[in-house]
Protein backbone atom coordinates (compact mmCIF):
# COMPACT_ATOMS: atom_id res chain seq x y z
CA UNK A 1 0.00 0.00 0.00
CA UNK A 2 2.73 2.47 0.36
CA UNK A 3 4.57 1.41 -2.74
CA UNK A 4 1.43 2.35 -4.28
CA UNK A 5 0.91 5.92 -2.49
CA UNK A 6 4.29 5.89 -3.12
CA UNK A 7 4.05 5.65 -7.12
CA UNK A 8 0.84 7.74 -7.39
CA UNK A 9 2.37 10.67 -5.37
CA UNK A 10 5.63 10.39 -7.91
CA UNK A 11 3.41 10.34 -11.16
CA UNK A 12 1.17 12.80 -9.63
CA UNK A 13 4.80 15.38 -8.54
CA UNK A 14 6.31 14.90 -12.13
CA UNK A 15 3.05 16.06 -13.61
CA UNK A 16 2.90 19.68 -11.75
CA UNK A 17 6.67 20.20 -11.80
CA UNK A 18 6.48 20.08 -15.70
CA UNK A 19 3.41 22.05 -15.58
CA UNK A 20 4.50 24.75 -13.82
CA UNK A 21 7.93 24.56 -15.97
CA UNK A 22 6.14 25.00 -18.96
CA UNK A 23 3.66 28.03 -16.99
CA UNK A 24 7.24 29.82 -16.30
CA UNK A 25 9.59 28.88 -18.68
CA UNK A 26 6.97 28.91 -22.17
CA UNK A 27 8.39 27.48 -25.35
CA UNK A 28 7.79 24.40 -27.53
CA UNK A 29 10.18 22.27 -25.46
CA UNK A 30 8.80 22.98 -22.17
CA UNK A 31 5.01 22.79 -23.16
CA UNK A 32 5.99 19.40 -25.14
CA UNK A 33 7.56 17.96 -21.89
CA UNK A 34 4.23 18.74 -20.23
CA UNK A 35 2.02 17.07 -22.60
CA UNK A 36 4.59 14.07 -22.86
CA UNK A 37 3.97 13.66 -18.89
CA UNK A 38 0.30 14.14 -19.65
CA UNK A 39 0.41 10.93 -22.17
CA UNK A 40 2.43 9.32 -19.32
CA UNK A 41 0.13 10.24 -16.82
CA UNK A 42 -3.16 9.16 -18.83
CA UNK A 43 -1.15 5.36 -19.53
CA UNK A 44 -0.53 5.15 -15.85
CA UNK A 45 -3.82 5.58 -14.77
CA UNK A 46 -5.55 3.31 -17.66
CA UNK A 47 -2.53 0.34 -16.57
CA UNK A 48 -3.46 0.99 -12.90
CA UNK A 49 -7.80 0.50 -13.61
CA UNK A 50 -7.14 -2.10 -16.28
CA UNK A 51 -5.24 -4.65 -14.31
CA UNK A 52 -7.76 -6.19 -12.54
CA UNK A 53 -10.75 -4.62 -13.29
CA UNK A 54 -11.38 -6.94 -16.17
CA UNK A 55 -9.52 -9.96 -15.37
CA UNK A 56 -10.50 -13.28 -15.15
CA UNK A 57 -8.88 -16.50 -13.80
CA UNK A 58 -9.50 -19.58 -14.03
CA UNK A 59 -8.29 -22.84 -13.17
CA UNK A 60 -8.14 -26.78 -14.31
CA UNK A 61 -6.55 -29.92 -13.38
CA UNK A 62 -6.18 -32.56 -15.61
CA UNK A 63 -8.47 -35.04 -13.39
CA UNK A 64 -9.81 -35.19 -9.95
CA UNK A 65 -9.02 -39.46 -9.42
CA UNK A 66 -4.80 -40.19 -8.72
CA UNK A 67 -3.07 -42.75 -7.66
CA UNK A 68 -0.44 -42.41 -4.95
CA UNK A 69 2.68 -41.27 -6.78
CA UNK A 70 1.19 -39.46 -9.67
CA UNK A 71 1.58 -36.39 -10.83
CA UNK A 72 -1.53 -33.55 -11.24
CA UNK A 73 -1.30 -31.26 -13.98
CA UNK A 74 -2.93 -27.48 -13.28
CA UNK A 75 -3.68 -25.32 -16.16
CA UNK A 76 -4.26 -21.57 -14.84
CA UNK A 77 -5.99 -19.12 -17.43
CA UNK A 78 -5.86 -15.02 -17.49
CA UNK A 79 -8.08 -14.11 -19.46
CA UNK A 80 -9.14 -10.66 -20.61
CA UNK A 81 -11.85 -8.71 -21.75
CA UNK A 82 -10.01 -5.57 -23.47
CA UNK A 83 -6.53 -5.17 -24.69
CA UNK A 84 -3.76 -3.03 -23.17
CA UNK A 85 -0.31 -3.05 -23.41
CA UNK A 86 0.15 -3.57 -19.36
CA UNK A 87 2.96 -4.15 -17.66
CA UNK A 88 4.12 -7.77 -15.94
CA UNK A 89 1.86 -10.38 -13.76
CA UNK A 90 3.32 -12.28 -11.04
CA UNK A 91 0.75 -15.54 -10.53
CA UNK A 92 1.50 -17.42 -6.93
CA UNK A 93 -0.57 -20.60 -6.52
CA UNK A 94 -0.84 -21.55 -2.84
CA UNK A 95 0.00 -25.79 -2.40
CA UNK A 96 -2.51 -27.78 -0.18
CA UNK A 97 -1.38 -27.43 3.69
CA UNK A 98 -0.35 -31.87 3.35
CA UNK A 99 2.25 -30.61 0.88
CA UNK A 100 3.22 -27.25 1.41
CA UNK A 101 6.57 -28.10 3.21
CA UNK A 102 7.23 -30.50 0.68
CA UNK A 103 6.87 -28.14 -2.63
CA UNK A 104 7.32 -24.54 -2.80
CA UNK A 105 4.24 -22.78 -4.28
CA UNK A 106 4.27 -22.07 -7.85
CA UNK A 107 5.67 -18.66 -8.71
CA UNK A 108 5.97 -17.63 -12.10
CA UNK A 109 5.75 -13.78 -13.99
CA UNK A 110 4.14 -13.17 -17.29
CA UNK A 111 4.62 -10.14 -19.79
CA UNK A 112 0.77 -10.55 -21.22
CA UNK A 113 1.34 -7.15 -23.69
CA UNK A 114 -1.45 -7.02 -26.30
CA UNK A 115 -2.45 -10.69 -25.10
CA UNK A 116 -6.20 -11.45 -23.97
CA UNK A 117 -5.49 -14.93 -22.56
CA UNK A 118 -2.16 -16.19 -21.08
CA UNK A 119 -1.96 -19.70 -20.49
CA UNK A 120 0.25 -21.30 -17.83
CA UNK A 121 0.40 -24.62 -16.85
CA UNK A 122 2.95 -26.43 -14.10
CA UNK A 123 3.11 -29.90 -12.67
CA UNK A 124 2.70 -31.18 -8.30
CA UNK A 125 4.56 -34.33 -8.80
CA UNK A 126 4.54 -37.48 -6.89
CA UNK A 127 1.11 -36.97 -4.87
CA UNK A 128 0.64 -38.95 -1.89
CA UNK A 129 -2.76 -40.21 -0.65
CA UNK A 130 -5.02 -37.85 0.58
CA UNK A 131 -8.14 -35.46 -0.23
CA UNK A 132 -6.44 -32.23 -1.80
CA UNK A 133 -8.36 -28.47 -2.18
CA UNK A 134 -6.18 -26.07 -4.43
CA UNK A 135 -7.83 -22.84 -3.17
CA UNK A 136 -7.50 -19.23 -3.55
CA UNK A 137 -5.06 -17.41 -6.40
CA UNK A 138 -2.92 -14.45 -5.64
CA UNK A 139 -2.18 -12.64 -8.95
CA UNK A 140 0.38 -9.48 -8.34
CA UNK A 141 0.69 -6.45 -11.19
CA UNK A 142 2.46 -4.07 -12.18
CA UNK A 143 3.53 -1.30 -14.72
CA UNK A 144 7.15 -1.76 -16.66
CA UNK A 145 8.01 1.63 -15.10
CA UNK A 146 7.61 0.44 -11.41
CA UNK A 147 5.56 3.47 -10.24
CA UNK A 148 3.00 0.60 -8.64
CA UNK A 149 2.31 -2.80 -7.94
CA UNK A 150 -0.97 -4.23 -7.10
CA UNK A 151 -2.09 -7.50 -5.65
CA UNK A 152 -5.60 -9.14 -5.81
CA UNK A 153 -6.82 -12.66 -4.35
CA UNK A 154 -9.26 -14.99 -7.05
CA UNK A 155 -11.15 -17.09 -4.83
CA UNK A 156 -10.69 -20.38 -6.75
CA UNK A 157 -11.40 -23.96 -5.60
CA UNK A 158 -10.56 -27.45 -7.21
CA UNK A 159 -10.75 -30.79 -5.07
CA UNK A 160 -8.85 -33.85 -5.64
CA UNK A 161 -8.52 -37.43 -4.22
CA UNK A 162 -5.40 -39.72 -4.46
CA UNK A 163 -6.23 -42.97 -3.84
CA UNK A 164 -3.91 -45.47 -2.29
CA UNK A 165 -1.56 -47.24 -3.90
CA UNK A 166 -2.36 -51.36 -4.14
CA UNK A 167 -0.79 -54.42 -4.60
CA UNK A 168 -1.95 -57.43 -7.21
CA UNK A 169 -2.76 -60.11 -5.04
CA UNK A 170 -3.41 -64.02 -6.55
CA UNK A 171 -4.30 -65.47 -3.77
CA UNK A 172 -6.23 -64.96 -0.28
CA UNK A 173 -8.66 -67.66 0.82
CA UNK A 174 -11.76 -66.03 2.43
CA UNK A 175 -14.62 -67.56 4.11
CA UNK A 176 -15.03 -71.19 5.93
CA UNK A 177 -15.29 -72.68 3.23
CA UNK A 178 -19.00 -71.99 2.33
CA UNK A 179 -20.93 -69.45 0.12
CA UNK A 180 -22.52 -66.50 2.23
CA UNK A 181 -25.16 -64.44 1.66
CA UNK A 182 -27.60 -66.20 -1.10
CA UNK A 183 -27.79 -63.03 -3.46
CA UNK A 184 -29.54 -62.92 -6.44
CA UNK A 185 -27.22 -62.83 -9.59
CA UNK A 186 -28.74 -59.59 -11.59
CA UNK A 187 -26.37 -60.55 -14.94
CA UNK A 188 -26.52 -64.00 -16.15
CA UNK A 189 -25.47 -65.77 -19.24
CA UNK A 190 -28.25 -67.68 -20.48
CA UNK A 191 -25.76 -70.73 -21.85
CA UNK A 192 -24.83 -71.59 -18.04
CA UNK A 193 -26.05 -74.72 -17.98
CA UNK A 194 -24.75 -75.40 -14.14
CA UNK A 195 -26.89 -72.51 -12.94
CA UNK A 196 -30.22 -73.60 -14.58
CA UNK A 197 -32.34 -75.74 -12.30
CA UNK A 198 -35.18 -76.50 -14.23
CA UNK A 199 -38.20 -75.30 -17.21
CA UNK A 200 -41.48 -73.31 -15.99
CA UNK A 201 -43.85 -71.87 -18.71
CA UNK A 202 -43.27 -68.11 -19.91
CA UNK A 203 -44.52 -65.24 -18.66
CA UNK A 204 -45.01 -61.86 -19.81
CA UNK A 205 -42.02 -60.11 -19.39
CA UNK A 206 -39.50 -62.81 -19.47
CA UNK A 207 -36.29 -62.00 -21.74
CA UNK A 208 -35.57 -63.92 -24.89
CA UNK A 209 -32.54 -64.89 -23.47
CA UNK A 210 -33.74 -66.96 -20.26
CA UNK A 211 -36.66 -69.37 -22.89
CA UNK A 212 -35.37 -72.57 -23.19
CA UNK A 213 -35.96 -73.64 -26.18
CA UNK A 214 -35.36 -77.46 -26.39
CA UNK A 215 -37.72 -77.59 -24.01
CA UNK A 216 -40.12 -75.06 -25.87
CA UNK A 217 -39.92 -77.07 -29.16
CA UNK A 218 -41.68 -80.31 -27.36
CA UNK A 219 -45.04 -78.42 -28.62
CA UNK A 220 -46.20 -77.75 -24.46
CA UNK A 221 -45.42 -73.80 -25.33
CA UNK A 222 -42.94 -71.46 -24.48
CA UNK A 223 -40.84 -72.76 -22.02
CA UNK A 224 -38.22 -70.07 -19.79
CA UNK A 225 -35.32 -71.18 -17.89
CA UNK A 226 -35.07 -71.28 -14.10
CA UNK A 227 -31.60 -70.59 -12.59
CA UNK A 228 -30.51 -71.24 -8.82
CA UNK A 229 -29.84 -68.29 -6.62
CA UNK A 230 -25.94 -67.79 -6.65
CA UNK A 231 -24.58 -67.19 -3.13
CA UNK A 232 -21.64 -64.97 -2.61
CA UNK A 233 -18.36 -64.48 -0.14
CA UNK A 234 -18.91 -61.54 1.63
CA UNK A 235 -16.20 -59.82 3.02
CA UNK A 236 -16.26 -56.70 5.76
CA UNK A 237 -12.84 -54.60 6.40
CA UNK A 238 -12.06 -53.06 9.90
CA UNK A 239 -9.64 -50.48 9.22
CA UNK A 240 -7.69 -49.35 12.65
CA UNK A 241 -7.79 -45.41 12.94
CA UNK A 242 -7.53 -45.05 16.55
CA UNK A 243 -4.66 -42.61 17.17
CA UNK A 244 -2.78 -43.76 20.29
CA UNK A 245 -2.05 -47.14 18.22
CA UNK A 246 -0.26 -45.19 15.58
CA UNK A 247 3.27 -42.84 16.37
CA UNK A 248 3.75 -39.27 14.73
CA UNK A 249 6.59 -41.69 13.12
CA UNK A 250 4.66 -44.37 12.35
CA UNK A 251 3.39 -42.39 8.93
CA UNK A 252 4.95 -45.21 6.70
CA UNK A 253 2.74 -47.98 9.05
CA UNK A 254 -0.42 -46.37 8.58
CA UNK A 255 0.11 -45.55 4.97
CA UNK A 256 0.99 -48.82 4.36
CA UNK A 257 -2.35 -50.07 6.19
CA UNK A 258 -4.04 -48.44 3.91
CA UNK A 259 -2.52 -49.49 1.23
CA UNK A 260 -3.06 -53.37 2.51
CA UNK A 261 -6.69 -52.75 3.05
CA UNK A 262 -6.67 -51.16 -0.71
CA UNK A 263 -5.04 -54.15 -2.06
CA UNK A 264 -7.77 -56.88 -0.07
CA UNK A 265 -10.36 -54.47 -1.62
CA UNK A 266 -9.03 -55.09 -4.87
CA UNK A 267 -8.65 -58.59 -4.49
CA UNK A 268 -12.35 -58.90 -3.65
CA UNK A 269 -14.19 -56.72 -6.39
CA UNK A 270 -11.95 -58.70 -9.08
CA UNK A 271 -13.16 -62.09 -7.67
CA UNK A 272 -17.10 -60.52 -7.49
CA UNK A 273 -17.01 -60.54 -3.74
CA UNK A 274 -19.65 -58.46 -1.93
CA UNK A 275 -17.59 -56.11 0.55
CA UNK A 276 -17.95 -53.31 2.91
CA UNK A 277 -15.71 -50.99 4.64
CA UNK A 278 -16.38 -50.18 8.38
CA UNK A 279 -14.09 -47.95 10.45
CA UNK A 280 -14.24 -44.60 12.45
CA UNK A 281 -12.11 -41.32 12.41
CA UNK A 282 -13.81 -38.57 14.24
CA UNK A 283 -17.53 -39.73 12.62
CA UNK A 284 -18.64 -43.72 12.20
CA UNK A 285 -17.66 -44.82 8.36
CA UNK A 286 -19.77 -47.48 7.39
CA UNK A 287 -20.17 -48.74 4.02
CA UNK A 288 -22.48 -51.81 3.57
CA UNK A 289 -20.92 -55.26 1.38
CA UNK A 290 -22.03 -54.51 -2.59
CA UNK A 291 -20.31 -54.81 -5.73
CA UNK A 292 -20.20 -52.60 -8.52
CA UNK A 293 -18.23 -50.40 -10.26
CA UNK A 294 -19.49 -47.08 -8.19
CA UNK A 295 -19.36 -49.09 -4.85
CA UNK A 296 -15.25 -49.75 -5.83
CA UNK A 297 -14.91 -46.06 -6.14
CA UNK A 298 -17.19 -45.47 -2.96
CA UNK A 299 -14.85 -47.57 -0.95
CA UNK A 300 -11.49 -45.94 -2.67
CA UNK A 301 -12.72 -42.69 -1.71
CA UNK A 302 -13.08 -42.98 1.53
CA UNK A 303 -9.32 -44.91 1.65
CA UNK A 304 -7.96 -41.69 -0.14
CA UNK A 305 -9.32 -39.56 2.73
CA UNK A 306 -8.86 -41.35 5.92
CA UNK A 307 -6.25 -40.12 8.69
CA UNK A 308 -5.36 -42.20 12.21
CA UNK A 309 -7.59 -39.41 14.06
CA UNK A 310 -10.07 -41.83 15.69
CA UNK A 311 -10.49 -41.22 19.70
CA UNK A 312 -13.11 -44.42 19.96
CA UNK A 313 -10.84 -47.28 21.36
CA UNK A 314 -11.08 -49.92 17.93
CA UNK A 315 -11.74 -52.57 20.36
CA UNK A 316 -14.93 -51.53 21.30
CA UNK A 317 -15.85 -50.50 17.35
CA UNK A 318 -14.86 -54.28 16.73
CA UNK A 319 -17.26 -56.03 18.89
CA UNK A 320 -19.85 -53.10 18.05
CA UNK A 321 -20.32 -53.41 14.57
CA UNK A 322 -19.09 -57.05 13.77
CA UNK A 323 -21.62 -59.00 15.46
CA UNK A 324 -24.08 -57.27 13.14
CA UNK A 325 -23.23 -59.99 10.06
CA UNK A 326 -23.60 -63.60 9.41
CA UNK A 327 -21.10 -65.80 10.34
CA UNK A 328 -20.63 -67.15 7.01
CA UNK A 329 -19.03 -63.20 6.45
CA UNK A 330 -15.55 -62.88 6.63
CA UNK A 331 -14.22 -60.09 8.92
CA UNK A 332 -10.62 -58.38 8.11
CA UNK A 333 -9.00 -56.73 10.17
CA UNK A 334 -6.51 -54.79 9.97
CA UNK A 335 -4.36 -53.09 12.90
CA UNK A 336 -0.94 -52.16 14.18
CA UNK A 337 -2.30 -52.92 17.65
CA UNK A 338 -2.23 -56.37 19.86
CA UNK A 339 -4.07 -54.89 23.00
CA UNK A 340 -5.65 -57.19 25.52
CA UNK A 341 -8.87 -55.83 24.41
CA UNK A 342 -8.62 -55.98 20.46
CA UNK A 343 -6.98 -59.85 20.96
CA UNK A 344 -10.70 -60.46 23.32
CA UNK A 345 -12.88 -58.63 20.74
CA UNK A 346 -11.22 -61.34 18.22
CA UNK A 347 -11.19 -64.16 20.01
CA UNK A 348 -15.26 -63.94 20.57
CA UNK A 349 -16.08 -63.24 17.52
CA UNK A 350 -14.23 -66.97 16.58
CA UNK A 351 -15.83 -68.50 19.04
CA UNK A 352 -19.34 -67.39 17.48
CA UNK A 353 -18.00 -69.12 14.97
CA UNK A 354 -17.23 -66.01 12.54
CA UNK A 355 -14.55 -66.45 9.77
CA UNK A 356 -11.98 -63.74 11.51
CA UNK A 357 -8.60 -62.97 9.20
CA UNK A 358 -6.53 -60.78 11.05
CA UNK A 359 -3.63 -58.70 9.20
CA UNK A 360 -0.93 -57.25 11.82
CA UNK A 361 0.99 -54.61 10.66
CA UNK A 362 3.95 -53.77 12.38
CA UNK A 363 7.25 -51.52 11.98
CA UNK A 364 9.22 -53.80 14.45
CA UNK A 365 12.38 -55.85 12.11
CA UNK A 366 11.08 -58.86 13.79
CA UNK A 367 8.27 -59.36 16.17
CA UNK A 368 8.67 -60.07 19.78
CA UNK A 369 8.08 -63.17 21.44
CA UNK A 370 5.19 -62.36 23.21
CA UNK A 371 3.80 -61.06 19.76
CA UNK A 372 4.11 -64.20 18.53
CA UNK A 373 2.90 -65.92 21.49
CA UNK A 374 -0.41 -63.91 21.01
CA UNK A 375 -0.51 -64.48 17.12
CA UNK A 376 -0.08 -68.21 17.98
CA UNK A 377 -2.66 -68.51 20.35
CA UNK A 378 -5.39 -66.80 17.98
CA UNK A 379 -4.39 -69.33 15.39
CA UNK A 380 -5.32 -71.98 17.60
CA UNK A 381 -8.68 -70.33 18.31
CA UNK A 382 -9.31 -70.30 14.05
CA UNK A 383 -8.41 -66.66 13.79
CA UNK A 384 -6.44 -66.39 10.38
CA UNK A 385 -3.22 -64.08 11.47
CA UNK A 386 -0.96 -62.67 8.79
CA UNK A 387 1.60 -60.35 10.02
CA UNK A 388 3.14 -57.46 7.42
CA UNK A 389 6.11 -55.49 7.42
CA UNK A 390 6.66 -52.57 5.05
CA UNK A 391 9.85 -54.28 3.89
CA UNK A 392 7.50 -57.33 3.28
CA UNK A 393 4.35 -55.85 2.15
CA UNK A 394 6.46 -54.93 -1.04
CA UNK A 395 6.59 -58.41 -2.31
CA UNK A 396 2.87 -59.58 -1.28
CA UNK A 397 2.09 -61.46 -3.47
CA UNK A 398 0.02 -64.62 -1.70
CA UNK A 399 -1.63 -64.77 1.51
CA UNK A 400 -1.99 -67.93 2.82
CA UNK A 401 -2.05 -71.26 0.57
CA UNK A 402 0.80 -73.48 -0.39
C-alpha cells in the first residue's frame, strides 16, 4: 500500500513540476515535456484501472481421481476482456497445507502485452494419498516503469482425491469354506447350464434370453429357464484409525495399512465378492458389502481420505459393529495394535463361529516373542493371522495357501 501511495504521489509530482515549468519557462520544449507527462500520466492511470478490473482467472486440473505417486497437472488461465499493453503479472498458486513443506508454491511472472489470454500450466509431482483443495489465487501487477504494484486474491477452488496405492494379489482364501449371503445374480449368461435348475412356462415379461428352447420345441409352449440363486463371499474390512495405536513416526505404518486394506479391496471386487468398509475417524464410516463399479470407487474414496484421528478405542468398534453380520461373512481386520482388548474382541467373535482374518501390521524388524505368542494362540482359536512389514508388504504377493 505504500509502494502504491508511493508511485501515485511520484506520477502525480512529475506532472505539476512540468506544468509549472512550462507556466514559467513557455516554449515548444517545455510545453511538449508537459504534454509528454500528460500521455504518461493518462497510460498510468488506464494500466493501474485495467489490471484487474477486467480480469479473469480460471483454473483446471487434468483429473480429480490419482493414484499415490502421480503427478496432477494445473492449467491456470488469465483471461481478458479488453486489450492493453500492461505491464508484468506475477501468478502465486498456494500448495494444499499436506504438501506445502514438501513443494514450494508455484511462482511464475508473465509479460501478457497485447495478449487477452495467457496460459500457464505447471506440474505437483509425486502426490501422496489424501483429499487435496487447491484454493484461492494471488495474482500481483504491475507497470514496466515500477511506479505501482498491485495484488488481488481470485477465490478459486478445485478438489482432488489420491487414492492409495495397491498391490496385485493371486491369492487370499476367504470364508469357511462356504458361500454367504444367497444373493440374487442380476447378470446372467443364459448358456450356463450349471446354474439352470429347471423349465417353468413363460410369462409376460420374461427375456428372450432366459426361454429354453429345447424344451419349448416339445409343442407344451414357451418354455423359460429357471436358474438357482448364486450365493456370494462376503467380506467386511475393519480399518484401525484409533490414534494412540499409531506414532507421529509411524506415517509409513499407517500408509501402508491403507494401502493393505486397498489391495484386499481389490482382491475382492476382481473375484465378485460383496464387501464393505467399516471404520471410524472422528464420525462412524460405514459402508455396507455390494459390488459394482461405483461401490469400488465409494470404498477408494473414503481410503484416499482417511487419517489415524479416531479417539473411539477400535476394540470396542470391533465387537460393536461385527456382530451385526452372518457368520458365514468374513471379517478383516486390519491393525498395528495387539491390545488385551482388540486380541478379546477377536477371540469372541471366533468363538461365534465367525470367519476372523486378522492382518498385523507392524514396523518392528522382527516381532517379539510375546507377539508371537499372542498371534499363535489366535491361530489356535481359528483366527487367520498374517503379520506385514513394510519391507515385506512390497513383495505380497500370496496370503496364505501353499
Amino acid at each position: 500500500m505504500k509502494q502504491q501511495k508511493y508511485g501515485k504521489t511520484k506520477i502525480m509530482g512529475l506532472l505539476v513540476i512540468t506544468y509549472l515549468f512550462a507556466k514559467f519557462q513557455g516554449g515548444f520544449a517545455s510545453w511538449f515535456l508537459f504534454y509528454s507527462s500528460l500521455v504518461f500520466f493518462c497510460y498510468q492511470a488506464l494500466a493501474y484501472w485495467l489490471m484487474f478490473a477486467t480480469l479473469q482467472v480460471s483454473r483446471e486440473i487434468d483429473r480429480d481421481r490419482l493414484r499415490d505417486g502421480e503427478d496432477l497437472i494445473v492449467t491456470l488461465r488469465l483471461r481478458r476482456t479488453i486489450w492493453f499493453p500492461l505491464g508484468w503479472n506475477m501468478v502465486v498458486e498456494p500448495l494444499p497445507d499436506k504438501i506445502a513443506g514438501y513443494y514450494h508454491p508455484h511462482r511464475q511472472i508473465i509479460y501478457p502485452w497485447f495478449k487477452r489470454e495467457v496460459e500457464i500450466k505447471y506440474l505437483i509431482p509425486s502426490l501422496p494419498r489424501g483429499y487435496y483443495e487447491l484454493k484461492d489465487c494471488v495474482v500481483s501487477g504491475g507497470d514496466f516503469f515500477g511506479f505501482f504494484q498491485l495484488s488481488k486474491t481470485f477465490p478459486l477452488h478445485n478438489g482432488f482425491l489420491v487414492y492409495p496405492s495397491y498391490r496385485q494379489i493371486t491369492h487370499w482364501p476367504t470364508g469357511d469354506g462356504n458361500m454367504s449371503g444367497n444373493i440374487q445374480v442380476a447378470h446372467r449368461r443364459s448358456d450356463d447350464v450349471a446354474a439352470v435348475r429347471g423349465v417353468r412356462d413363460y410369462h409376460r415379461g420374461d427375456r428372450l434370453s432366459q426361454i429354453h428352447w429345447r424344451a419349448s420345441a416339445r409343442g407344451q409352449g414357451l418354455k423359460t429357464k429357471e436358474f438357482e440363486h448364486q450365493a456370494m463371499n462376503q467380506v467386511i474390512f475393519f480399518l484401525d484409525l484409533e490414534k494412540s495405536h499409531y506414532q507421529p513416526e509411524d506415517a509409513q505404518l499407517f500408509e501402508m495399512a491403507v494401502s493393505l486394506t486397498a489391495s484386499l479391496v481389490n482382491y475382492a471386487n476382481q473375484r465378485s465378492y460383496h464387501y464393505g468398509l467399516i471404520t471410524r475417524q472422528k464420525e462412524r464410516i460405514h459402508i455396507p458389502p455390494a459390488h459394482s463399479h461405483a461401490h469400488f470407487f465409494r470404498v477408494f474414496d473414503q481410503l484416499a481420505r482417511v487419517m489415524p484421528e479416531g479417539e473411539e478405542p477400535f476394540s470396542r468398534l470391533l465387537g460393536r459393529e461385527a456382530l451385526e453380520y452372518s457368520q458365514g461373512t468374513t471379517l478383516t481386520v486390519i491393525t498395528p495394535s495387539l491390545q488385551t482388548q482388540v486380541v478379546k474382541r477377536l477371540l469372541e467373535l471366533a468363538h461365534s463361529g465367525r470367519s476372523v482374518h486378522l492382518f498385523y501390521v507392524h514396523a518392528a524388524p522382527s516381532l517379539p516373542a510375546e507377539v508371537k505368542q499372542t498371534l499363535h494362540m489366535l491361530a489356535v482359536h481359528k483366527v487367520v493371522c498374517k503379520s506385514v512389514h513394510p519391507a515385506e508388504y512390497e513383495e505380497l504377493r500370496r496370503i496364505g495357501g501353499a
